[in-house]
C-alpha atoms as a PDB file:
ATOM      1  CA  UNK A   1      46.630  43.557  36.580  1.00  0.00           C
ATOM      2  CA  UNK A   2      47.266  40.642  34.564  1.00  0.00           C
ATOM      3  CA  UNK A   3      49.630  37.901  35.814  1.00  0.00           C
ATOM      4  CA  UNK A   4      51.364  35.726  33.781  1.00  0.00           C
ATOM      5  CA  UNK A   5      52.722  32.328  35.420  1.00  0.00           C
ATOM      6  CA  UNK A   6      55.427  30.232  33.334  1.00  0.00           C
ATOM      7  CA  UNK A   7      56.527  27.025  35.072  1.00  0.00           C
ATOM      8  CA  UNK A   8      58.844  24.668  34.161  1.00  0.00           C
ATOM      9  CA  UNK A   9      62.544  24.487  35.102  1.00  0.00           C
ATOM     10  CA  UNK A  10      63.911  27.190  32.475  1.00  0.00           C
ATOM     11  CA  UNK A  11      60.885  29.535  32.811  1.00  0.00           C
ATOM     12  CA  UNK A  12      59.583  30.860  36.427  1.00  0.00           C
ATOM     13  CA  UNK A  13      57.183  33.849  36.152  1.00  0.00           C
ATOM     14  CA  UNK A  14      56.325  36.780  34.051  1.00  0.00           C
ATOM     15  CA  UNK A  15      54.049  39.644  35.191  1.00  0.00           C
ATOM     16  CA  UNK A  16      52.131  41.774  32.704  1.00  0.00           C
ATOM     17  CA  UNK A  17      49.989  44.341  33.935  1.00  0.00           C
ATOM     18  CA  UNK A  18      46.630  44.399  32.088  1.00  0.00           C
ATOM     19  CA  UNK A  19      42.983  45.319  33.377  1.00  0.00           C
ATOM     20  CA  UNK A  20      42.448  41.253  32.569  1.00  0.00           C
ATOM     21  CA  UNK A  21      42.510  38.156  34.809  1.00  0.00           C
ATOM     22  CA  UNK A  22      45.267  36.037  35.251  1.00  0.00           C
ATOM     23  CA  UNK A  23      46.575  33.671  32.757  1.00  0.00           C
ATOM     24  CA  UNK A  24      49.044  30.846  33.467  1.00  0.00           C
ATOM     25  CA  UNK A  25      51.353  29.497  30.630  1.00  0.00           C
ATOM     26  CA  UNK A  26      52.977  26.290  30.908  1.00  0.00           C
ATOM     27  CA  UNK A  27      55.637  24.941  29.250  1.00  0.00           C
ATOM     28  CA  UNK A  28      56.256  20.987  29.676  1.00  0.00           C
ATOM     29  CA  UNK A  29      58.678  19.860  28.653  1.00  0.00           C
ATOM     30  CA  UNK A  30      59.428  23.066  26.697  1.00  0.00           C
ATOM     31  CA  UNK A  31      56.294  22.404  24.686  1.00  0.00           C
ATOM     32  CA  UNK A  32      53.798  25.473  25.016  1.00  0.00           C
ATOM     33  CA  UNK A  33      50.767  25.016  26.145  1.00  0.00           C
ATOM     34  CA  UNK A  34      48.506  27.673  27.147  1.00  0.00           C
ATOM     35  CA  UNK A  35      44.929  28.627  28.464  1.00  0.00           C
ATOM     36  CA  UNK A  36      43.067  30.994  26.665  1.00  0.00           C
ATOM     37  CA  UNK A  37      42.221  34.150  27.656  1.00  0.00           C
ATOM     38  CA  UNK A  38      38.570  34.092  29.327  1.00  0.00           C
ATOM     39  CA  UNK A  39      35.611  34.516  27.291  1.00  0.00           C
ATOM     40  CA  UNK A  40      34.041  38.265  26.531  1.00  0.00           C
ATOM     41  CA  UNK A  41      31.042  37.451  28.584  1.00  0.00           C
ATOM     42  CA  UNK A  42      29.232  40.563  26.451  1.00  0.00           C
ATOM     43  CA  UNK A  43      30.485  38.225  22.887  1.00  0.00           C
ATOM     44  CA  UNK A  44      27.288  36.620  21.402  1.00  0.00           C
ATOM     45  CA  UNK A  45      26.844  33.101  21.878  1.00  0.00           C
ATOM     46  CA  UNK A  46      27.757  31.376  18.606  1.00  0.00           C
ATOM     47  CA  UNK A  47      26.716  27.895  17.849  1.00  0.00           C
ATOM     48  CA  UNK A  48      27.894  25.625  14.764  1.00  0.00           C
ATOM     49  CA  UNK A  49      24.990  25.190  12.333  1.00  0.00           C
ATOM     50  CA  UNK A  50      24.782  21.527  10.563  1.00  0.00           C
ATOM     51  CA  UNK A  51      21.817  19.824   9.055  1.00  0.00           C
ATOM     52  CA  UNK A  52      20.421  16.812  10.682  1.00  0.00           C
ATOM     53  CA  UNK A  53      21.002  13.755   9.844  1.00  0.00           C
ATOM     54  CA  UNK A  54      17.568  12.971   8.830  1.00  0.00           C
ATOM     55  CA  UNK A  55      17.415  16.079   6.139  1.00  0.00           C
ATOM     56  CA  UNK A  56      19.039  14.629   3.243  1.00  0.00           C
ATOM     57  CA  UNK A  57      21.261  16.771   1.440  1.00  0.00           C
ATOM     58  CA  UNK A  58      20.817  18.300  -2.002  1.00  0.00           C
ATOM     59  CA  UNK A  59      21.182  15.799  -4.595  1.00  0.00           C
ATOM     60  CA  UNK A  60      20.900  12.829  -2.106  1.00  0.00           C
ATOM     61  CA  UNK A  61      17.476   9.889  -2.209  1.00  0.00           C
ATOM     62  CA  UNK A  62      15.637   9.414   0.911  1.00  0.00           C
ATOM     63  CA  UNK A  63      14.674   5.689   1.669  1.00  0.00           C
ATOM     64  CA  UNK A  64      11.595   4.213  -0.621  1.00  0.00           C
ATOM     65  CA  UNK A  65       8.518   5.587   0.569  1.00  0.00           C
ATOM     66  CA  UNK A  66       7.413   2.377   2.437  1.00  0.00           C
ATOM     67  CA  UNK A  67      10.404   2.213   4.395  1.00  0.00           C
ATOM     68  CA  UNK A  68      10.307   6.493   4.735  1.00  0.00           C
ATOM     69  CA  UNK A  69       8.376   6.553   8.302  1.00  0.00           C
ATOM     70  CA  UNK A  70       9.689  10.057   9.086  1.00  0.00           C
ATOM     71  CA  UNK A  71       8.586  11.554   5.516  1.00  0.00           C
ATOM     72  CA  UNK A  72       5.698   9.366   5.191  1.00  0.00           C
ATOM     73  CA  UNK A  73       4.436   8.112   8.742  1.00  0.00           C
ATOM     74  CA  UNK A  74       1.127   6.828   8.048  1.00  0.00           C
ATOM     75  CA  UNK A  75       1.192   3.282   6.576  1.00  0.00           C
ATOM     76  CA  UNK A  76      -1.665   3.811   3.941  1.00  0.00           C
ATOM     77  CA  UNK A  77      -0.029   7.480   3.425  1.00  0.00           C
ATOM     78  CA  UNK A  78       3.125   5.126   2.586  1.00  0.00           C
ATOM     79  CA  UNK A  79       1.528   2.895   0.434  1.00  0.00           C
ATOM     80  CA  UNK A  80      -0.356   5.279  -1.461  1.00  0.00           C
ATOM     81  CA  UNK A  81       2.809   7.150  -2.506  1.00  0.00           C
ATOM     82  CA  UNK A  82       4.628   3.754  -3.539  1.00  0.00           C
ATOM     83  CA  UNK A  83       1.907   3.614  -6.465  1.00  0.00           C
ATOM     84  CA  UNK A  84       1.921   7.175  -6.897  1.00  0.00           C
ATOM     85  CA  UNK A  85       5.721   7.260  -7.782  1.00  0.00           C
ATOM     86  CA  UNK A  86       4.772   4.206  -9.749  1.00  0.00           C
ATOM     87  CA  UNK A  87       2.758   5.743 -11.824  1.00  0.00           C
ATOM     88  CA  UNK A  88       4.730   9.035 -11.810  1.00  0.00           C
ATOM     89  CA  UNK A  89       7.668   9.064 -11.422  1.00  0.00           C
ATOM     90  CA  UNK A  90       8.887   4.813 -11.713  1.00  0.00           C
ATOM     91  CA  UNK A  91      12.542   5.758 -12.184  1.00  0.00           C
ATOM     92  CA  UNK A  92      13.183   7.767  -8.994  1.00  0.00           C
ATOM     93  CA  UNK A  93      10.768   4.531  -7.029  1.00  0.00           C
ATOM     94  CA  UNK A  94      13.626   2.481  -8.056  1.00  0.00           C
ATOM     95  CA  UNK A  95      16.473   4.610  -7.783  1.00  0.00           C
ATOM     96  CA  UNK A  96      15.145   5.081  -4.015  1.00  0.00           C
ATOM     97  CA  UNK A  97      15.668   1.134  -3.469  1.00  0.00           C
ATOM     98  CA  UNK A  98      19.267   0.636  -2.481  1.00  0.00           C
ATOM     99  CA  UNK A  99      19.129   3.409  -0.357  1.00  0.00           C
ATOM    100  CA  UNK A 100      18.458   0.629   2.254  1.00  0.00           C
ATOM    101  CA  UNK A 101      19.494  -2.459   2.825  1.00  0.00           C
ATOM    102  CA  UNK A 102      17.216  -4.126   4.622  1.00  0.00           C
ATOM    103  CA  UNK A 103      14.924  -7.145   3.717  1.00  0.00           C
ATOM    104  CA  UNK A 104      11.942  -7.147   6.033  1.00  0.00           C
ATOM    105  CA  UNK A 105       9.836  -4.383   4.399  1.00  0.00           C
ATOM    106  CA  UNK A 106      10.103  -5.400   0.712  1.00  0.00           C
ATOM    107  CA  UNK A 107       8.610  -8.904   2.120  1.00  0.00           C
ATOM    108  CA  UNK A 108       6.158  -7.353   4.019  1.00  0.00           C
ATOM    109  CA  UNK A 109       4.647  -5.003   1.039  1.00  0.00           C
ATOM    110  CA  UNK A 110       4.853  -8.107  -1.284  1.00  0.00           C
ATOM    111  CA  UNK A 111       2.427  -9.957   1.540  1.00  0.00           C
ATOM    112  CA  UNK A 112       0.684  -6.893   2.059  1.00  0.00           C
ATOM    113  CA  UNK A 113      -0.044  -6.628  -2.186  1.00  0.00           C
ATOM    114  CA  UNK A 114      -0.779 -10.860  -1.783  1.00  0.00           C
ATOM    115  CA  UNK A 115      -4.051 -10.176   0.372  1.00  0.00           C
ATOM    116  CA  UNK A 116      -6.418  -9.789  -1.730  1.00  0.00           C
ATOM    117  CA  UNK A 117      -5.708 -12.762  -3.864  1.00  0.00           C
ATOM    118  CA  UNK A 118      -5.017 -14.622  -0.699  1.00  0.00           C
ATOM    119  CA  UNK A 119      -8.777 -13.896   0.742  1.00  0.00           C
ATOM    120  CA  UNK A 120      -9.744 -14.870  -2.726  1.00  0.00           C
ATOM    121  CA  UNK A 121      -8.337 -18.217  -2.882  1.00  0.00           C
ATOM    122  CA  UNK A 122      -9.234 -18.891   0.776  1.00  0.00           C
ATOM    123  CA  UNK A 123     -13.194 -18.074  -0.567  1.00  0.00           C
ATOM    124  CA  UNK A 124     -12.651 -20.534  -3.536  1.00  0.00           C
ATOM    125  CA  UNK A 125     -10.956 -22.893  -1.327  1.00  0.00           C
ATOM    126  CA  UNK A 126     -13.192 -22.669   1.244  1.00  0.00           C
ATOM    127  CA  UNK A 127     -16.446 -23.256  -0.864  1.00  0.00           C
ATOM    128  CA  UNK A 128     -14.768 -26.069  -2.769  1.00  0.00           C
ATOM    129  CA  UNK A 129     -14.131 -27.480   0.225  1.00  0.00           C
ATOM    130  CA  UNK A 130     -17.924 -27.239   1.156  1.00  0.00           C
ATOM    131  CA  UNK A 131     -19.298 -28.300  -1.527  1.00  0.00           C
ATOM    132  CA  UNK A 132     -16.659 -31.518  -1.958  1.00  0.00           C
ATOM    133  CA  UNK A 133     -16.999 -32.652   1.446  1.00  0.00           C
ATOM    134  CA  UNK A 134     -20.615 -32.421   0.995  1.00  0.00           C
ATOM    135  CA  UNK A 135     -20.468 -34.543  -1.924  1.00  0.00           C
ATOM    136  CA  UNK A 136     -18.277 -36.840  -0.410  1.00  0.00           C
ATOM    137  CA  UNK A 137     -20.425 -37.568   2.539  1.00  0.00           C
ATOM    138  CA  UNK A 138     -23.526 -38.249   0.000  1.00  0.00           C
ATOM    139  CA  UNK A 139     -21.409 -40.858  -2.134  1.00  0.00           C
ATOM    140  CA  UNK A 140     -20.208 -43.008   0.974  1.00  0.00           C
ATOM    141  CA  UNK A 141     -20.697 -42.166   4.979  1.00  0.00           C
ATOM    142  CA  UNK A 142     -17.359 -43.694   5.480  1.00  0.00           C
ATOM    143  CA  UNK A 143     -14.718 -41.758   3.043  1.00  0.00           C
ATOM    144  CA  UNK A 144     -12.204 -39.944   3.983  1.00  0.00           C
ATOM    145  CA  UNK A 145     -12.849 -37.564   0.723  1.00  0.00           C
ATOM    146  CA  UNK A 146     -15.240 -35.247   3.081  1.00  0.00           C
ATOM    147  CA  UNK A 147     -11.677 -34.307   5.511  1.00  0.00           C
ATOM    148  CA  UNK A 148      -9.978 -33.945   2.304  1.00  0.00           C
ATOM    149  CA  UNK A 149     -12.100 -31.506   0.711  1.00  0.00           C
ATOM    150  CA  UNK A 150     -13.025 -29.781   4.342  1.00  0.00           C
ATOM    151  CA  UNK A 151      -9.387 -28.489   4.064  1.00  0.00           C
ATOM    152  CA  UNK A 152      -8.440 -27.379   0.705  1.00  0.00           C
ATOM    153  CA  UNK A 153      -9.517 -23.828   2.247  1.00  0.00           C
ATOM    154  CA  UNK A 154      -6.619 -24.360   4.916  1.00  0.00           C
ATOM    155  CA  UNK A 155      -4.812 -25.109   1.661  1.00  0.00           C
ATOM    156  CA  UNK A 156      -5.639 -22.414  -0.406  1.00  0.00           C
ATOM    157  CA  UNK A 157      -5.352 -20.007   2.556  1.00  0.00           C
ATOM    158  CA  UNK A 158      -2.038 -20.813   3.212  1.00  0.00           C
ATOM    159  CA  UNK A 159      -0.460 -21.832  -0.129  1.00  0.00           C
ATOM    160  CA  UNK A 160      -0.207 -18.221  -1.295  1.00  0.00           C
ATOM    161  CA  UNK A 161       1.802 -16.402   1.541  1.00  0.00           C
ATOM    162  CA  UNK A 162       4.093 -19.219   1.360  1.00  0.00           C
ATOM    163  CA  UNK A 163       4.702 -19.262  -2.320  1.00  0.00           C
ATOM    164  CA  UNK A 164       5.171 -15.144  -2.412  1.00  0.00           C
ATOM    165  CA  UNK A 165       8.252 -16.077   0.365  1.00  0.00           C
ATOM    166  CA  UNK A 166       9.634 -18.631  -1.474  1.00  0.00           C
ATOM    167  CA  UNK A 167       8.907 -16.462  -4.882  1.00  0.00           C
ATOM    168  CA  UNK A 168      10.885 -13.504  -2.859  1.00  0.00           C
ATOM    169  CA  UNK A 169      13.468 -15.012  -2.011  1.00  0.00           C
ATOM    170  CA  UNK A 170      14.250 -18.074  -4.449  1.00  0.00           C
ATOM    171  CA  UNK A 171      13.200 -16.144  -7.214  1.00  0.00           C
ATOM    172  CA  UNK A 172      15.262 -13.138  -5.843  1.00  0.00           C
ATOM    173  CA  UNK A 173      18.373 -15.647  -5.712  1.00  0.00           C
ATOM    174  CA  UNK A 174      17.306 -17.007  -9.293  1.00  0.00           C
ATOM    175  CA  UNK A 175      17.192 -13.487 -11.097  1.00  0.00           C
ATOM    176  CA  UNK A 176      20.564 -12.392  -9.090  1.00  0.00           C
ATOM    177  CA  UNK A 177      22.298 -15.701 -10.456  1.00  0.00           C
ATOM    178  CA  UNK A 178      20.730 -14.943 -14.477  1.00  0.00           C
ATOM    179  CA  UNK A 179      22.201 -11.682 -13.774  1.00  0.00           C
ATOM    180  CA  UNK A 180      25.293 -12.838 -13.396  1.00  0.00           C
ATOM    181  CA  UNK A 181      24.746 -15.116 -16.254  1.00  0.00           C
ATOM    182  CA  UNK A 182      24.550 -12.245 -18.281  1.00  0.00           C
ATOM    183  CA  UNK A 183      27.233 -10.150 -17.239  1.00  0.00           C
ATOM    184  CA  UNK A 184      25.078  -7.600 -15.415  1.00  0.00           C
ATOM    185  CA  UNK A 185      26.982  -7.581 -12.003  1.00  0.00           C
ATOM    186  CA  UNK A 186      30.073  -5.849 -12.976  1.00  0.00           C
ATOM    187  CA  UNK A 187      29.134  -2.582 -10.566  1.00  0.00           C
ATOM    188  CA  UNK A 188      26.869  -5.492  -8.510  1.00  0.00           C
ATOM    189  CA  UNK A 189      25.146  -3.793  -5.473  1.00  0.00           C
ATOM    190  CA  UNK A 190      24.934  -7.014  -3.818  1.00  0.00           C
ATOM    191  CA  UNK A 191      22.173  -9.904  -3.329  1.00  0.00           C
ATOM    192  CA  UNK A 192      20.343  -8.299  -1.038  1.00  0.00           C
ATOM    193  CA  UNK A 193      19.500  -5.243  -3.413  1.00  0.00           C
ATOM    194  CA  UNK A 194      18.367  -8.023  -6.296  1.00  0.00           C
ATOM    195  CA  UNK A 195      15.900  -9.565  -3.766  1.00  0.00           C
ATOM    196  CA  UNK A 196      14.939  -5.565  -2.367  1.00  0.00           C
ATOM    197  CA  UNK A 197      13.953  -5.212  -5.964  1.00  0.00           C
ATOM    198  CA  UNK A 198      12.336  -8.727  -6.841  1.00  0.00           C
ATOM    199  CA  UNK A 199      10.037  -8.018  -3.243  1.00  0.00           C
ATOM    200  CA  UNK A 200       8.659  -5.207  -4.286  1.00  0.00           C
ATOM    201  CA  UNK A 201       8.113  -5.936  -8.055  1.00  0.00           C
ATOM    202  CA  UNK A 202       6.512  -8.794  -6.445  1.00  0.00           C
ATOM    203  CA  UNK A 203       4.197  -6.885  -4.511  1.00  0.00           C
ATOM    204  CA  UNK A 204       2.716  -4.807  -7.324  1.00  0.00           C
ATOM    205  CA  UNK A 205       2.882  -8.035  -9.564  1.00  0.00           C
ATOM    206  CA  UNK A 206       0.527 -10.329  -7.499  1.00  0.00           C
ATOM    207  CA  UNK A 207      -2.057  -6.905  -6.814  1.00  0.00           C
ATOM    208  CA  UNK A 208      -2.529  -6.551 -10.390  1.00  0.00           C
ATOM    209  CA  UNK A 209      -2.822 -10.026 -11.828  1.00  0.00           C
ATOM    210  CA  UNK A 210      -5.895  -9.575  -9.921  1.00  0.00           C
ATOM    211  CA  UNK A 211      -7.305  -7.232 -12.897  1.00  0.00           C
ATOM    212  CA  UNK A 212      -9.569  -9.160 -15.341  1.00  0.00           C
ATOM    213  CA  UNK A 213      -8.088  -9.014 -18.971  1.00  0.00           C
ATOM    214  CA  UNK A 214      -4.966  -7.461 -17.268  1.00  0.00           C
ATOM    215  CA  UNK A 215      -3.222 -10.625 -15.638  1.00  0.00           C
ATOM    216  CA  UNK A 216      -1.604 -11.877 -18.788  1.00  0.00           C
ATOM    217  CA  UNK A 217      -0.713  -8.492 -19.714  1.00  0.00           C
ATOM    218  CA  UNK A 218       1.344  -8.540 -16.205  1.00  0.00           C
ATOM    219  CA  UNK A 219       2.070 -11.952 -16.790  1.00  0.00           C
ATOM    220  CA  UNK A 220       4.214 -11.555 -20.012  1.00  0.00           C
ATOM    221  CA  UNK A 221       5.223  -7.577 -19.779  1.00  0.00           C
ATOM    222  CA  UNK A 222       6.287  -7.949 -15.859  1.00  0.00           C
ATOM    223  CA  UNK A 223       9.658  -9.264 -16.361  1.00  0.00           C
ATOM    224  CA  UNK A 224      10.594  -7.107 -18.470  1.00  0.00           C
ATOM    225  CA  UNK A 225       9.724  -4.127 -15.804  1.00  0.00           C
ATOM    226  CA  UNK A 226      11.631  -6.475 -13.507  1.00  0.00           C
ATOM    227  CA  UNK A 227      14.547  -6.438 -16.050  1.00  0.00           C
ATOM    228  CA  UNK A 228      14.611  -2.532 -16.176  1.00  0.00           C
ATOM    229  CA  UNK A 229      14.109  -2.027 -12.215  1.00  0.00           C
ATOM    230  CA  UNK A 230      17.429  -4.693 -11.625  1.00  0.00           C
ATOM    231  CA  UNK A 231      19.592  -2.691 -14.413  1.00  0.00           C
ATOM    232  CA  UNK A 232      19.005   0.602 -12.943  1.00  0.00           C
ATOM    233  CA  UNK A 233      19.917  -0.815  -9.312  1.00  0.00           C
ATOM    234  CA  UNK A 234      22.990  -2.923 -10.311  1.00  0.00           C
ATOM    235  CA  UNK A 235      23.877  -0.228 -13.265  1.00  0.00           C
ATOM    236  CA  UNK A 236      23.816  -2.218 -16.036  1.00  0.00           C
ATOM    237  CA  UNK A 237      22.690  -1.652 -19.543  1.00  0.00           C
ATOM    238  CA  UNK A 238      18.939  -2.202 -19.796  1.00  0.00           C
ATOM    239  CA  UNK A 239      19.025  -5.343 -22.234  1.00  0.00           C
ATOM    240  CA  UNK A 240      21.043  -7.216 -19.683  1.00  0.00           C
ATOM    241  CA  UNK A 241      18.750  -6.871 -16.906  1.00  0.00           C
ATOM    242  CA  UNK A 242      15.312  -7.867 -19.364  1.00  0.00           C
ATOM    243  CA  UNK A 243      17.444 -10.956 -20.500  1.00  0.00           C
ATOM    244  CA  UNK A 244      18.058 -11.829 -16.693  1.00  0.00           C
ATOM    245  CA  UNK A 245      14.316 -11.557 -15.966  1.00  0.00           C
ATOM    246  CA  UNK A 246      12.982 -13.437 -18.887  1.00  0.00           C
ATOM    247  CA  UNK A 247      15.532 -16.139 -19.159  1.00  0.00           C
ATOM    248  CA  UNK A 248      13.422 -18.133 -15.833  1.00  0.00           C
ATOM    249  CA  UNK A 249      10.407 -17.754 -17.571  1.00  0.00           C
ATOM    250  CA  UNK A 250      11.694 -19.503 -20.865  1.00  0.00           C
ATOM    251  CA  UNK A 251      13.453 -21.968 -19.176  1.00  0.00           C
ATOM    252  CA  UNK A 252      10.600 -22.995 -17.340  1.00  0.00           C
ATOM    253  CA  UNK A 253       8.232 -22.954 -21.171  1.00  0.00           C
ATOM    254  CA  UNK A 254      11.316 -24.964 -22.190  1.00  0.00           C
ATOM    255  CA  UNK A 255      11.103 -27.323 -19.110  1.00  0.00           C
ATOM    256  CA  UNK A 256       7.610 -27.664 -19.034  1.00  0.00           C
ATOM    257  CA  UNK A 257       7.162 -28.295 -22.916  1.00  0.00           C
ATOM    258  CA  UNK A 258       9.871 -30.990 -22.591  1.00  0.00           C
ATOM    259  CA  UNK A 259       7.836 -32.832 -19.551  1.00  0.00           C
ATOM    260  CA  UNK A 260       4.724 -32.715 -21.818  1.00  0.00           C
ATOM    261  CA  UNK A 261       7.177 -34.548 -24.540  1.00  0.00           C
ATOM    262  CA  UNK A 262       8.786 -37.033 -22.668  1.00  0.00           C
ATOM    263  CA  UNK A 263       4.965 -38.057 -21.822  1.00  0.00           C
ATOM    264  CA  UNK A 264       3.869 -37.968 -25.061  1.00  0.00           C
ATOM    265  CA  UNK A 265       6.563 -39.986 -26.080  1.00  0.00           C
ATOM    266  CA  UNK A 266       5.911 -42.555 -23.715  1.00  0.00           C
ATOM    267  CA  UNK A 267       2.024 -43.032 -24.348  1.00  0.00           C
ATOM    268  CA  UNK A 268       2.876 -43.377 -27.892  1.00  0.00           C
ATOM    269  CA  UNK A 269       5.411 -46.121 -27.030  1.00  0.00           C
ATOM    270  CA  UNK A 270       2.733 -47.958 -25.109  1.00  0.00           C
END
């Protein structure tokens, strides 16, 4: 026996006879709205199948490895792939970039790459230091040149971690504004993908300068890796984003050459 129960003012009750439950219809304000019938309880369970989140789809970049802590969770796993893909595959490393947007973990894997020419010039500091303050105490008890020289290994300890943040983010800022310069930031992905990019091209950069007969190599060639890695992120053509990277380092030939010829000039004059 199934009952059917219509209420409103127009519609009172219906019977239907059925081996079912009840089932009430209602119709406010002559609107239908009805309860379904009840659920086989011998139907299947069905449940709506969709990927997680953290599965990208087909077609679709995870982060950058260093960043990936669910694909890549151990830190030296993570930083072993990041050279890997450098070596490898250097395209999809950079495509991978403005997956994110955040700044933290570019800086911290261009720090990271800085250690070992940080411990470096804390060593040469350090002995310089020992060896000038020993001097200085030999040449006069009273000068101040032994304090000096006791802490150029502060100096040479801290100097570098503070030049590769200002290098990541003024020299981010400078490349992004060269960019510009040279119409590369028509399909711009922003400043903070520019500085994503210079972090980590920093990071590789200041690990191998530290290769004998290598570092000028780096030195001259690394912009123009720089240049290629910013035109694939802001999609520009390739020749915009090598002129972007290499105009800072002529201006600064161009600034320092000038310096050196204003002083030559004014020796001669003397």
């Amino acid at each position: 026996m199934l009952e059917v129960q219509c209420s409103n003012r127009y519609l009172s009750k219906v019977d239907y006879t059925s081996d079912a439950s009840t089932l009430w219809i209602d119709f406010p304000f002559l609107g239908m709205c009805m309860d379904s019938f009840p659920q086989d309880p011998y139907q299947p369970p069905s449940a709506e199948l969709l990927a997680p989140e953290s599965v990208p789809r087909e077609g679709e970049l995870r982060p950058i490895p260093f960043e990936d802590l669910e694909a890549t969770p151990g830190f030296w796993r993570r930083v072993g792939v990041m050279f890997q893909l450098l070596f490898t595959n250097p395209h999809q490393l950079v495509d991978r970039i403005p997956v994110t947007e955040g700044l933290s973990a570019p800086l911290r894997f261009a720090l990271f790459c800085a250690l070992p020419i940080t411990l470096l010039m804390a060593l040469l500091g350090i002995l310089m230091g020992v060896m000038g303050g020993f001097l200085a105490t030999q040449a006069s008890s009273k000068g101040p040149g032994a304090w000096l020289f006791a802490g150029m290994g502060f100096l040479y300890t801290v100097m570098m971690p503070v030049s590769v943040v200002v290098g990541f983010f003024l020299g981010g800022v400078i490349n992004h504004f060269f960019l510009w310069i040279w119409g590369g930031l028509r399909q711009s992905q922003g400043l903070t993908q520019t500085l994503r990019a210079n972090g980590y091209y920093l990071g590789f950069f200041m690990l191998f300068y530290l290769v004998p007969l290598l570092n000028f190599l780096v030195l001259l060639g690394g912009p123009a890796l720089l240049g290629l890695a910013l035109a694939r992120v802001h999609r520009t053509d390739t020749w915009r984003g090598i002129c972007a990277a290499y105009t800072p380092l002529c201006c600064g030939c161009i600034a320092y050459a000038g310096v050196f010829g204003i002083l030559a000039a004014m020796g001669q004059l003397k």
